[in-house]
C-alpha atoms as a PDB file:
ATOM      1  CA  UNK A   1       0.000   0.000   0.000  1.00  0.00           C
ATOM      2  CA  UNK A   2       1.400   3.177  -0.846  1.00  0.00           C
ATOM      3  CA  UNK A   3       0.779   6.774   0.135  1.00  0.00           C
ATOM      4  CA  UNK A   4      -2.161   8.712  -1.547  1.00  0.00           C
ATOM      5  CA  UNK A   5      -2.818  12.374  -2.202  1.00  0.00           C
ATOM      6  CA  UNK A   6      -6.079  13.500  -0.778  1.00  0.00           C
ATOM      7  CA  UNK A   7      -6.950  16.107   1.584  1.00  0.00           C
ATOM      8  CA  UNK A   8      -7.213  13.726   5.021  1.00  0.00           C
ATOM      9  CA  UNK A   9      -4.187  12.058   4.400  1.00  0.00           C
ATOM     10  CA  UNK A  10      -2.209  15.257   3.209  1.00  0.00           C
ATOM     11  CA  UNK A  11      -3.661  17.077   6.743  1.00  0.00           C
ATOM     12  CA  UNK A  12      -1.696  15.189   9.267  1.00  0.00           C
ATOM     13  CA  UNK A  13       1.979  15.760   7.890  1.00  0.00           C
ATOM     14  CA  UNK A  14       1.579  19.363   7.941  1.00  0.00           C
ATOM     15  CA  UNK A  15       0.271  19.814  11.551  1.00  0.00           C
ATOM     16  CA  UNK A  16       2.920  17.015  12.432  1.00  0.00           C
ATOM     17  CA  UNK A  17       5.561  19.329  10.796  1.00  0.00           C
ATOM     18  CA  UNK A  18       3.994  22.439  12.333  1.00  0.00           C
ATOM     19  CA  UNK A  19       4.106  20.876  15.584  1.00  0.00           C
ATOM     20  CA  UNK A  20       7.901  19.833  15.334  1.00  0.00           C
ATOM     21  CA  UNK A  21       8.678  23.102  14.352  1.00  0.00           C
ATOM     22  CA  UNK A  22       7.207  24.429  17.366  1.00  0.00           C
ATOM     23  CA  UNK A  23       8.942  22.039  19.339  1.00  0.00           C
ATOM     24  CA  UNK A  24      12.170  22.527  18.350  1.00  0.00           C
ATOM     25  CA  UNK A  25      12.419  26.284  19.147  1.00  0.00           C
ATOM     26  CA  UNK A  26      10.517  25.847  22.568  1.00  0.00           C
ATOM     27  CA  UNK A  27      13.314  23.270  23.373  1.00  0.00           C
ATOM     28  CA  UNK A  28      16.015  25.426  22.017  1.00  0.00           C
ATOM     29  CA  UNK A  29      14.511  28.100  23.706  1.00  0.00           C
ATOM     30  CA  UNK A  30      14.271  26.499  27.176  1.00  0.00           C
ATOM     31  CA  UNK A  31      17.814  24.765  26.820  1.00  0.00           C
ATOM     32  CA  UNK A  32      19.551  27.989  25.970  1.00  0.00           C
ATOM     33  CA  UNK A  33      17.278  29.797  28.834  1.00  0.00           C
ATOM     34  CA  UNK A  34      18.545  27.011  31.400  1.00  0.00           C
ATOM     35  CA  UNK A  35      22.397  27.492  29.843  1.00  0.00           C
ATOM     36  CA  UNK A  36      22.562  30.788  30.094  1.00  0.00           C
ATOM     37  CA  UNK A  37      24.633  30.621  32.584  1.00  0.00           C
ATOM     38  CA  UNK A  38      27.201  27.953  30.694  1.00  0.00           C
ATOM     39  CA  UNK A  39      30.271  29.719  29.479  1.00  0.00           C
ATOM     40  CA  UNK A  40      31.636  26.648  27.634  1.00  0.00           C
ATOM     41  CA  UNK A  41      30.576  26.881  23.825  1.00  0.00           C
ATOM     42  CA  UNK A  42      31.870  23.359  23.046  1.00  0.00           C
ATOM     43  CA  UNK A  43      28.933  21.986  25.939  1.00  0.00           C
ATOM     44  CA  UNK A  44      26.158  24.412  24.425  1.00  0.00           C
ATOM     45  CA  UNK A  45      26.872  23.003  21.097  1.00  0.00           C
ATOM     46  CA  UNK A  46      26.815  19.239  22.346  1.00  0.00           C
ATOM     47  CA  UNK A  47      23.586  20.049  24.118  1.00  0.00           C
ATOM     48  CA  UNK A  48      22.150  21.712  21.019  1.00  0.00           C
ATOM     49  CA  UNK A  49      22.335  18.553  18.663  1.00  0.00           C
ATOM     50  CA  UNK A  50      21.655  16.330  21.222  1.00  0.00           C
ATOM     51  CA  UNK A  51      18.182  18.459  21.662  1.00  0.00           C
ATOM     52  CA  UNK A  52      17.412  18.810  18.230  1.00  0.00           C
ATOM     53  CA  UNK A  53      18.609  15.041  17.082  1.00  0.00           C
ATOM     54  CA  UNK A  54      15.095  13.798  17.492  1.00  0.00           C
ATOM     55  CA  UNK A  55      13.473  15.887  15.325  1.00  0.00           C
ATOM     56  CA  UNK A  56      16.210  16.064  12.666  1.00  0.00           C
ATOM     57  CA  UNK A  57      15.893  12.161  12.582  1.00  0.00           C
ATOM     58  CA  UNK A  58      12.008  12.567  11.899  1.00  0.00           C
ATOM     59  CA  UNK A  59      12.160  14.950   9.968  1.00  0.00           C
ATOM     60  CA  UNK A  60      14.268  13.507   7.569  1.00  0.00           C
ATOM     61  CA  UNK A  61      12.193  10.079   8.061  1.00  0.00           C
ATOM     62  CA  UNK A  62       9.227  11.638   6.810  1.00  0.00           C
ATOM     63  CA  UNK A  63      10.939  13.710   3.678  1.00  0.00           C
ATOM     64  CA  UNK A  64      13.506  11.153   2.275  1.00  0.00           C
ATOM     65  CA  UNK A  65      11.954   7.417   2.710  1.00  0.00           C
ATOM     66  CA  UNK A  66      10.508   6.635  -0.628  1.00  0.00           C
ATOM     67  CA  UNK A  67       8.668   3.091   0.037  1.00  0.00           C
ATOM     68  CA  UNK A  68       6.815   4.002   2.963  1.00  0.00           C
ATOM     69  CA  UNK A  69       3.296   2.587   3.782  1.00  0.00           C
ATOM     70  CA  UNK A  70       0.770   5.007   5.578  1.00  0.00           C
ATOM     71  CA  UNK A  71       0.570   3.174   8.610  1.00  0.00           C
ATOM     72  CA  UNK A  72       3.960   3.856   8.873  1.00  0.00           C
ATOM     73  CA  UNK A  73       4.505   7.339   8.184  1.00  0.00           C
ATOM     74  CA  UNK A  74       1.029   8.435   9.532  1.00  0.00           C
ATOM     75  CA  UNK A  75       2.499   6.857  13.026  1.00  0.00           C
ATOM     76  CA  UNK A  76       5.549   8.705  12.521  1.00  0.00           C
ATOM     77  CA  UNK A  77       3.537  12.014  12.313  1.00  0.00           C
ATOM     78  CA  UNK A  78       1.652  10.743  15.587  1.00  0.00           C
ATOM     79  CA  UNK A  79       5.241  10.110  16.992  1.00  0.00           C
ATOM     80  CA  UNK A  80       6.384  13.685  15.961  1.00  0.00           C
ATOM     81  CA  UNK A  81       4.048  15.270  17.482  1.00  0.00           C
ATOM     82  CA  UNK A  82       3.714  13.405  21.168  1.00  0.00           C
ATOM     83  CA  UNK A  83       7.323  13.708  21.289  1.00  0.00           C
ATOM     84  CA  UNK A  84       6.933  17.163  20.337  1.00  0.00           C
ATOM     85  CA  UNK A  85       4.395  18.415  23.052  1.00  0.00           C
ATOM     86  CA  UNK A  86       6.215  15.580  25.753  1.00  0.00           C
ATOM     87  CA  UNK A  87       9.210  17.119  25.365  1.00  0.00           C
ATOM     88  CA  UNK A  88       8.412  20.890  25.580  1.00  0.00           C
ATOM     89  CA  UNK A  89       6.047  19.865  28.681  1.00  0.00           C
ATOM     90  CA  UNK A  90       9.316  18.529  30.312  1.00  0.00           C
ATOM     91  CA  UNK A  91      11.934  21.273  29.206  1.00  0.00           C
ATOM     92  CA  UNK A  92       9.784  23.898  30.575  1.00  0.00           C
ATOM     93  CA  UNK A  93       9.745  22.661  34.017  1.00  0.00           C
ATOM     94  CA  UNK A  94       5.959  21.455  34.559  1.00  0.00           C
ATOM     95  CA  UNK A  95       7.533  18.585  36.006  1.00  0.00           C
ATOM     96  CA  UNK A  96      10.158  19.348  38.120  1.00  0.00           C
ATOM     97  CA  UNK A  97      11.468  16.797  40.158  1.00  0.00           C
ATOM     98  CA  UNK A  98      14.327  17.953  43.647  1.00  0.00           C
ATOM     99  CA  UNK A  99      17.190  15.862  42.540  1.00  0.00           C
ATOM    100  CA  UNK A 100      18.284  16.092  39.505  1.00  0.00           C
ATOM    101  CA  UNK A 101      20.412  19.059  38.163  1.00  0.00           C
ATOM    102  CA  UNK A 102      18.807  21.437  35.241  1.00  0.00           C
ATOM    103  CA  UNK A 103      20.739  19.708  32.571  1.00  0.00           C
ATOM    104  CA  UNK A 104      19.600  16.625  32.962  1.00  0.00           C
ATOM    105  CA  UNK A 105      15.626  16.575  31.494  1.00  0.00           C
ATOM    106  CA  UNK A 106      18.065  17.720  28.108  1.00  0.00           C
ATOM    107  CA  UNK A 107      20.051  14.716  27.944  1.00  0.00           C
ATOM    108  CA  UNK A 108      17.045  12.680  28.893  1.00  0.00           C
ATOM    109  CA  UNK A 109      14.431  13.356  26.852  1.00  0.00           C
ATOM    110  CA  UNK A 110      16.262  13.142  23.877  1.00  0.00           C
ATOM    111  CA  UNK A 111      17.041   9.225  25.005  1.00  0.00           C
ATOM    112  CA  UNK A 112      13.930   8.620  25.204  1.00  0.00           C
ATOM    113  CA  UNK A 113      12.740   9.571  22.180  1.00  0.00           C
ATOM    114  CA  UNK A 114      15.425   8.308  20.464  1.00  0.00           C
ATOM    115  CA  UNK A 115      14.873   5.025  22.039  1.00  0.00           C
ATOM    116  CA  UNK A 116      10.847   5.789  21.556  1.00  0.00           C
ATOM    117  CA  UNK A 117      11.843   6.255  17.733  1.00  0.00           C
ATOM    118  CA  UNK A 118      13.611   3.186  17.466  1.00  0.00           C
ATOM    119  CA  UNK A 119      11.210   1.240  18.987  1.00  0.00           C
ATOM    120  CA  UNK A 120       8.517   2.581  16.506  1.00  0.00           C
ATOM    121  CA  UNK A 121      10.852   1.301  13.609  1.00  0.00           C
ATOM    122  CA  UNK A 122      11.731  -2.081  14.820  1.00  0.00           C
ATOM    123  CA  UNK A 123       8.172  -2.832  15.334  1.00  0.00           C
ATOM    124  CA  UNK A 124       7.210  -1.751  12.224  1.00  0.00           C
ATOM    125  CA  UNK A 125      10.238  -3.440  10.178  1.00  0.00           C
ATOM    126  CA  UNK A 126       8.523  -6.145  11.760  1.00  0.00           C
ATOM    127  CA  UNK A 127       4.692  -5.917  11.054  1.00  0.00           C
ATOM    128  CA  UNK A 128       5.857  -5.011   7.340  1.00  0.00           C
ATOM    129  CA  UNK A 129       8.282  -8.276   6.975  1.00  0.00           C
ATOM    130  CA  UNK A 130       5.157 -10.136   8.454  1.00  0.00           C
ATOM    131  CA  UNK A 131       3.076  -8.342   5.484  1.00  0.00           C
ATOM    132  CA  UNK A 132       5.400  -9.388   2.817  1.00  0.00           C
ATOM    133  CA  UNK A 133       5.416 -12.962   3.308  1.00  0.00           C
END
């Protein structure tokens, strides 16, 4: 099954890139806000593509695979966008927990959705091998 052009199908890609747009500057924005103080420009610049890694990786999912199936990159668009609204909910400090130091909600939400994306693509390497048989 491949993709086809029509208006409902066409709808959910653009939000989903809307939405990762968004985002990424509300993470950039709250990473550089928390690093303000950071005088190293070798950490900000570690920090920054760790940050934005998850949504360069789905970005470029959703533009450059050519056999894709709908399921597949309509999840991906669901995917963008959870990730999307998850991460900004946890960069801005909604859920602030005593422990940990500032820094760390940026080095571990971007684990987690890299490990969230992964998981997305192994299980649907999978269902589509099962397909193909």
């Amino acid at each position: 099954m491949t993709i086809k052009n029509n208006s409902t199908e066409s709808f959910l890609p653009v939000i989903a890139q809307l939405v990762m747009l968004f985002g990424l500057i509300g993470s950039l924005y709250f990473m550089f806000r928390a690093g303000s103080n950071q005088k190293s420009v070798v950490l900000i610049g570690l920090f920054t593509g760790w940050v934005i890694s998850p949504y360069v990786v789905i970005f470029i999912a959703t533009k450059k695979l050519k056999q894709i199936f709908v399921h597949t990159l309509s999840l991906l668009n669901w995917v963008a966008i959870v990730l999307s609204f998850g991460s900004l909910v946890v960069y801005s400090g909604a859920f602030t927990m005593a422990g940990p130091k500032p820094a760390a909600k940026f080095l571990i939400v971007p684990l987690v959705s890299w490990i969230v994306i992964l998981v997305i693509f192994l299980i649907e390497r999978r269902v589509i091998g099962k397909s193909n048989r």
